[in-house]
N, C-alpha and C. Protein backbone atom coordinates (compact mmCIF):
# COMPACT_ATOMS: atom_id res chain seq x y z
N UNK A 1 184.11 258.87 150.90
CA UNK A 1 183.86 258.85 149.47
C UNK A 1 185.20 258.90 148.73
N UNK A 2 185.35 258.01 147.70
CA UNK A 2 186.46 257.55 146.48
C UNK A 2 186.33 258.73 145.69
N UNK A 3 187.31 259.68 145.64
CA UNK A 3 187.84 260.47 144.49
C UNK A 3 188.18 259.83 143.03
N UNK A 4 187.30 259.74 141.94
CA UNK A 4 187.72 259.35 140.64
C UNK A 4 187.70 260.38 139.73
N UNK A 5 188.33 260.00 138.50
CA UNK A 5 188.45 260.69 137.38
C UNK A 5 187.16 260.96 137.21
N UNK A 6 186.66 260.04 136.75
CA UNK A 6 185.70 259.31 135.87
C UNK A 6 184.64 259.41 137.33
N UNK A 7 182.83 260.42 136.48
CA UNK A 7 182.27 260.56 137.74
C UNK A 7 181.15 259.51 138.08
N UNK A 8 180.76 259.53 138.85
CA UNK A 8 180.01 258.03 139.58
C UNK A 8 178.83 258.06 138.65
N UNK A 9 178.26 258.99 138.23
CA UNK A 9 177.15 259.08 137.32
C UNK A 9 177.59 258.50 135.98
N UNK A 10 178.40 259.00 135.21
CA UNK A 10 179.02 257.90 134.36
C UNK A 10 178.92 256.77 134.80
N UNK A 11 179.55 256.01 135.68
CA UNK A 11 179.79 254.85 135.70
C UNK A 11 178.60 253.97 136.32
N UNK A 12 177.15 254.62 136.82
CA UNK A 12 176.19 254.20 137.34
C UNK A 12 175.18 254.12 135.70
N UNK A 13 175.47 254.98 134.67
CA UNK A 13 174.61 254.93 133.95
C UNK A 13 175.60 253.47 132.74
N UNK A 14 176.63 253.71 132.93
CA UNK A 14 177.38 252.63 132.25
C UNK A 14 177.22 251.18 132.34
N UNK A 15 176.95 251.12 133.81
CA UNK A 15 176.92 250.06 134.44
C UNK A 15 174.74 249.53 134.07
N UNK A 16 174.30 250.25 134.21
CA UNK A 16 172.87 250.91 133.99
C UNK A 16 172.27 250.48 135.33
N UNK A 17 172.63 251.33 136.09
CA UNK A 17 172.51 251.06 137.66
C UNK A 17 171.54 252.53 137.99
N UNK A 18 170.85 252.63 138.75
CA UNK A 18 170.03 253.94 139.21
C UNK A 18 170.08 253.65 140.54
N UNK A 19 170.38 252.33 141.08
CA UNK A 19 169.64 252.47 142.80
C UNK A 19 171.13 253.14 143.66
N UNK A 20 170.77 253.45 144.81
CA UNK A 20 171.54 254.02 145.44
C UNK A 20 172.38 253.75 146.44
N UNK A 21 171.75 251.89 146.29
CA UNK A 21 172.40 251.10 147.27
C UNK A 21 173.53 250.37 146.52
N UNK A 22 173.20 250.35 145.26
CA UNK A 22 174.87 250.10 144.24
C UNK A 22 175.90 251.03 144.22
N UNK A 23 175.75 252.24 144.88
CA UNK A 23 176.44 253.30 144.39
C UNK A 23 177.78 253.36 144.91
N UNK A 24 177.87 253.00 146.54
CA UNK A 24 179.08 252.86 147.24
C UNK A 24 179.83 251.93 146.71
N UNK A 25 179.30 250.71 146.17
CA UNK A 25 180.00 249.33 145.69
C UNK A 25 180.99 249.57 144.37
N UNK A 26 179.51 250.36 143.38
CA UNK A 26 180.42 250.93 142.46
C UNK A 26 181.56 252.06 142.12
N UNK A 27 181.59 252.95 143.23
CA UNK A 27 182.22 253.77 143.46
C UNK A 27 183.59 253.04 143.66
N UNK A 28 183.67 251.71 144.40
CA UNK A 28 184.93 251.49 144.97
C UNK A 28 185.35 250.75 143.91
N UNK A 29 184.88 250.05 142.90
CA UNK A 29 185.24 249.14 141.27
C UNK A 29 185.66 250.21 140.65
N UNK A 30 184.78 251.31 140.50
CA UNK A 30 185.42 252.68 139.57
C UNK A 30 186.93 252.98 140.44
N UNK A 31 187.02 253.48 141.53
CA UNK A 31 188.53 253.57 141.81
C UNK A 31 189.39 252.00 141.23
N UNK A 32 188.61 251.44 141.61
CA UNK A 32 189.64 250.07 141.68
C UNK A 32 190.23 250.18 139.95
N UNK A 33 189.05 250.27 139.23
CA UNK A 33 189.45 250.16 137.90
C UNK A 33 190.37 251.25 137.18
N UNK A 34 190.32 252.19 137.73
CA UNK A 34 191.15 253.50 137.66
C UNK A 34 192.77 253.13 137.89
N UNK A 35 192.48 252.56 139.25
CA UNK A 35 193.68 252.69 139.38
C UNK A 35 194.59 251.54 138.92
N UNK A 36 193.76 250.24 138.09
CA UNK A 36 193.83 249.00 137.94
C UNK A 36 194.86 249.55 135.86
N UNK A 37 193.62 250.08 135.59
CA UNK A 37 194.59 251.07 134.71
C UNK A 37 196.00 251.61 134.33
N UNK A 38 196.14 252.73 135.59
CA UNK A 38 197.23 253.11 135.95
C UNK A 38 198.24 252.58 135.67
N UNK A 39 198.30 251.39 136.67
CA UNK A 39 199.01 250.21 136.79
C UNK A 39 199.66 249.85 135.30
N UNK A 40 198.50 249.48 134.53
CA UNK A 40 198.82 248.75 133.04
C UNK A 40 199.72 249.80 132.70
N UNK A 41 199.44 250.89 132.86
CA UNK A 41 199.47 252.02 132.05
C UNK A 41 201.10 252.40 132.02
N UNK A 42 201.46 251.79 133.80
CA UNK A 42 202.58 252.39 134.41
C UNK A 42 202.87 254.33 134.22
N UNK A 43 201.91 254.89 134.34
CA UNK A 43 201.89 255.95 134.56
C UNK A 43 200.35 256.54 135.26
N UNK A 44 200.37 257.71 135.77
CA UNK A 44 199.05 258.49 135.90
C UNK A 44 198.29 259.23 135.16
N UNK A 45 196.74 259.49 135.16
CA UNK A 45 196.16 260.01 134.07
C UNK A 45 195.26 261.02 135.26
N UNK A 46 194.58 262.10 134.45
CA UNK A 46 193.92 263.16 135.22
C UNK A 46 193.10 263.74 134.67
N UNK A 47 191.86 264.06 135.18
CA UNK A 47 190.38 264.28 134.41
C UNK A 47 191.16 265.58 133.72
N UNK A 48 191.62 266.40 133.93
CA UNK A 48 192.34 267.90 132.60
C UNK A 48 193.43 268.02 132.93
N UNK A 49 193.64 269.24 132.32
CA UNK A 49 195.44 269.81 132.10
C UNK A 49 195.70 270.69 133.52
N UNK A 50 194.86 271.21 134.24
CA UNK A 50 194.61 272.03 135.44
C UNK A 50 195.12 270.70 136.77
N UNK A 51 194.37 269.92 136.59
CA UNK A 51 194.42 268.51 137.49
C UNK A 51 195.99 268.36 136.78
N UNK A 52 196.34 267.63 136.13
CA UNK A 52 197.40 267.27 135.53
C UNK A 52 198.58 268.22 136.86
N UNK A 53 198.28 269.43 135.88
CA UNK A 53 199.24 270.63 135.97
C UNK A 53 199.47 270.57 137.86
N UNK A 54 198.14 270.56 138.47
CA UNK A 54 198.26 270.72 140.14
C UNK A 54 199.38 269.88 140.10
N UNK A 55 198.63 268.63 139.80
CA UNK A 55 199.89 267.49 140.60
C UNK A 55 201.27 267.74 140.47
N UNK A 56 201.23 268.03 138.87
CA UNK A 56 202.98 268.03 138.64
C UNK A 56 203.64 268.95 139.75
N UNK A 57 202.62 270.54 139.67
CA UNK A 57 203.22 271.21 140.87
C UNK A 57 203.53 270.17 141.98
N UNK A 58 202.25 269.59 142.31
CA UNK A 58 202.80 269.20 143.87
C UNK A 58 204.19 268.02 143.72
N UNK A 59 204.41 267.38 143.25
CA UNK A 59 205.29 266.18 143.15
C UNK A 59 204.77 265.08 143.39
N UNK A 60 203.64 265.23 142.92
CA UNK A 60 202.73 263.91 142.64
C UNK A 60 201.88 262.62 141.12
N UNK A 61 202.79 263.91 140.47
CA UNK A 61 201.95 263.43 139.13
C UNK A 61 203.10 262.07 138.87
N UNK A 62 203.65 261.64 139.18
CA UNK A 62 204.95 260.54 138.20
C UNK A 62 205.49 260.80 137.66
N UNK A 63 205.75 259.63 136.70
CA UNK A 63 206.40 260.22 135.39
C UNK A 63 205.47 259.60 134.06
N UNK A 64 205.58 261.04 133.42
CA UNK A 64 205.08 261.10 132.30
C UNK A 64 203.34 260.85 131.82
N UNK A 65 202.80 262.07 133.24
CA UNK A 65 201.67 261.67 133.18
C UNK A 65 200.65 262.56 132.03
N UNK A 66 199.68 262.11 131.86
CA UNK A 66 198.30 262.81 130.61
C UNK A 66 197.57 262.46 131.28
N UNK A 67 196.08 263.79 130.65
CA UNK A 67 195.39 263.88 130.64
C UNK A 67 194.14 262.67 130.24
N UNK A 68 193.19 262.05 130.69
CA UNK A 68 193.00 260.88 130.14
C UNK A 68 191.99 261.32 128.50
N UNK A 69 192.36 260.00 127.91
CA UNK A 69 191.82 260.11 126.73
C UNK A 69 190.89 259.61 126.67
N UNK A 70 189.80 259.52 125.35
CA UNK A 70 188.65 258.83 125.16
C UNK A 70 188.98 257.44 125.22
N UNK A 71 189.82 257.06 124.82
CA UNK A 71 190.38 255.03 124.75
C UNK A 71 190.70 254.88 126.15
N UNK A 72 191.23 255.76 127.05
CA UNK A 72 191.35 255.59 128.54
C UNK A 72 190.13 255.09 129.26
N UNK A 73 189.74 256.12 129.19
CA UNK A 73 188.37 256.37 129.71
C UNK A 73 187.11 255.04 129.46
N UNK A 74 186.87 255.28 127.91
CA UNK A 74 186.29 254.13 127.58
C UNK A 74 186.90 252.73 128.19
N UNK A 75 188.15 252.77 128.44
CA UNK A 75 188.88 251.04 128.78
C UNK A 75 188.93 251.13 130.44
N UNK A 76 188.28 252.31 130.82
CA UNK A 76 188.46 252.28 132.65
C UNK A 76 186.68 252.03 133.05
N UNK A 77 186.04 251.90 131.98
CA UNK A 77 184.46 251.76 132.04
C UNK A 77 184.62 250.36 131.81
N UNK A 78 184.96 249.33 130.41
CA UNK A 78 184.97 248.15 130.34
C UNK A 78 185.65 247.62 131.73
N UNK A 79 187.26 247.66 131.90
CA UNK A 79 187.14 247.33 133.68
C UNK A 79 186.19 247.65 134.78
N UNK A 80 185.54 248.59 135.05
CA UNK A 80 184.61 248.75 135.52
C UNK A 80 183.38 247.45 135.55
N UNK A 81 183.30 247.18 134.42
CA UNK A 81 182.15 246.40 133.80
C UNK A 81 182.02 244.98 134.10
N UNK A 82 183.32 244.84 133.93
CA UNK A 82 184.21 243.50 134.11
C UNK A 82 184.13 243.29 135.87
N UNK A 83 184.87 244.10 136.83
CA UNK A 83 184.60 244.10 137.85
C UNK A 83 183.28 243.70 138.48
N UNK A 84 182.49 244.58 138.22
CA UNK A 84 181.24 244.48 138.16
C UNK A 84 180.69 243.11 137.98
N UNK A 85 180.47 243.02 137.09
CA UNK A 85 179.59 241.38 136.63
C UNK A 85 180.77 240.03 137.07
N UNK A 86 181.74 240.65 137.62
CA UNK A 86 182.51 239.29 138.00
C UNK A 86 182.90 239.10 139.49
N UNK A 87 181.90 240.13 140.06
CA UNK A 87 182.28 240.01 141.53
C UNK A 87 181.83 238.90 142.70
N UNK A 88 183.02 238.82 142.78
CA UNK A 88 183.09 237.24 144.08
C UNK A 88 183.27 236.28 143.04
N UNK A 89 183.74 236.10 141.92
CA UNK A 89 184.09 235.23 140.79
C UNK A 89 185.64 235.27 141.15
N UNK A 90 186.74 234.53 141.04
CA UNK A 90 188.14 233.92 140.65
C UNK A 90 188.52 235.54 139.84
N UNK A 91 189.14 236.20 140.66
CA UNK A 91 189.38 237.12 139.62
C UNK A 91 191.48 237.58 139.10
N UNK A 92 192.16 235.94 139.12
CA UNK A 92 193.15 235.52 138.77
C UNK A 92 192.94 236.26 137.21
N UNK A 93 192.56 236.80 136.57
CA UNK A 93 192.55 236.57 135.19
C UNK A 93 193.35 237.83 134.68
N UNK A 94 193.57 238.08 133.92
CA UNK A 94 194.05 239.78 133.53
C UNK A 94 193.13 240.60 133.07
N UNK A 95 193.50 241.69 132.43
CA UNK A 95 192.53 242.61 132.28
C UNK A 95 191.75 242.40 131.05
N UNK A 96 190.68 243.01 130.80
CA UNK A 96 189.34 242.42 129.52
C UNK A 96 190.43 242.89 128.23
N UNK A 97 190.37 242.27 127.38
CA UNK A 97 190.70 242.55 126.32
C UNK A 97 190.41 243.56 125.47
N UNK A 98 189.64 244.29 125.43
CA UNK A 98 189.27 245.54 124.31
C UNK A 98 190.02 246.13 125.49
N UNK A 99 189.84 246.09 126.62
CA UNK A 99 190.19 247.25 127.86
C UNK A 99 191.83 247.32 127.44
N UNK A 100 192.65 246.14 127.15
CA UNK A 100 193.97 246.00 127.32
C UNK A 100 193.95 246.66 126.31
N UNK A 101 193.85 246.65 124.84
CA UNK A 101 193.68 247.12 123.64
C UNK A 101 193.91 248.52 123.49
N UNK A 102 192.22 249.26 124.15
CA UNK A 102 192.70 250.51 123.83
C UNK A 102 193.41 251.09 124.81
N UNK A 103 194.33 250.56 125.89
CA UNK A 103 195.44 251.19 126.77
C UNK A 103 196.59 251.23 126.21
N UNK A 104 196.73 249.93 125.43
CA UNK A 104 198.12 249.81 124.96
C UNK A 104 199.08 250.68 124.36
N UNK A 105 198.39 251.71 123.49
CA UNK A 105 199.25 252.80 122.98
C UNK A 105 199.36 253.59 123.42
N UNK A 106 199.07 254.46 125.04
CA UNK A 106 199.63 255.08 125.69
C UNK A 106 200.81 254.42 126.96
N UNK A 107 200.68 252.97 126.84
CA UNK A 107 201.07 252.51 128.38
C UNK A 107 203.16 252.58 128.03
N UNK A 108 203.67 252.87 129.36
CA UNK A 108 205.01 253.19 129.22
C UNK A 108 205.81 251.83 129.97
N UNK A 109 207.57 251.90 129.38
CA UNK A 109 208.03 251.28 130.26
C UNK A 109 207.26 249.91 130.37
N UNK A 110 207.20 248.70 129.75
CA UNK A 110 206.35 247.56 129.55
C UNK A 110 207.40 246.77 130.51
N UNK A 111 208.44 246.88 130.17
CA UNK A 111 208.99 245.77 130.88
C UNK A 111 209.44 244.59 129.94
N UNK A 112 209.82 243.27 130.25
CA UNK A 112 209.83 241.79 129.74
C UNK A 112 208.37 241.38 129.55
């Protein structure tokens, strides 16, 4: 089982999924999208300040990581969504647009 922020029940009622044979599939889109996030984000995010706080102890948190926010969260469900309804589809494309949107004002270090 995939450790996420964001818990499978969320993302089963998001998705509006109840059966139990979607659950493993979606479990692994919810990491994927989590960590698909991240990525944009170029930093890490963590369900609280306790989570946060562990990691930093351990030397795992990165740099310059938060707590996730409601625009996080909400934009790690639209990937989710996206994943979801586009699976085994060409998935060359970038990330959904509202999703890119509300990441953009936390994401660090952009690059060119």
């Amino acid at each position: 089982m995939v450790m996420t922020i964001i818990n499978i029940e969320t993302a089963m009622e998001h998705l509006r999924l109840d059966d139990e044979i979607d659950k493993t599939m979606v479990e692994g889109y919810l990491a994927a999208a989590e960590d698909s996030a991240m990525q944009f984000l170029n930093r890490r995010f963590y369900a609280d300040q306790v989570a946060l706080d562990s990691a930093v102890e351990n030397q795992i948190a990165g740099e310059r990581p938060i707590v996730i926010t409601p625009s996080i969260h909400s934009a790690v469900l639209l990937i989710l969504g996206w994943l979801y309804e586009n699976r085994g589809d060409d998935l060359s494309h970038d990330l959904p647009g509202p999703a890119r949107w509300l990441l953009n004002p936390y994401r660090i270090d952009m690059g060119v």
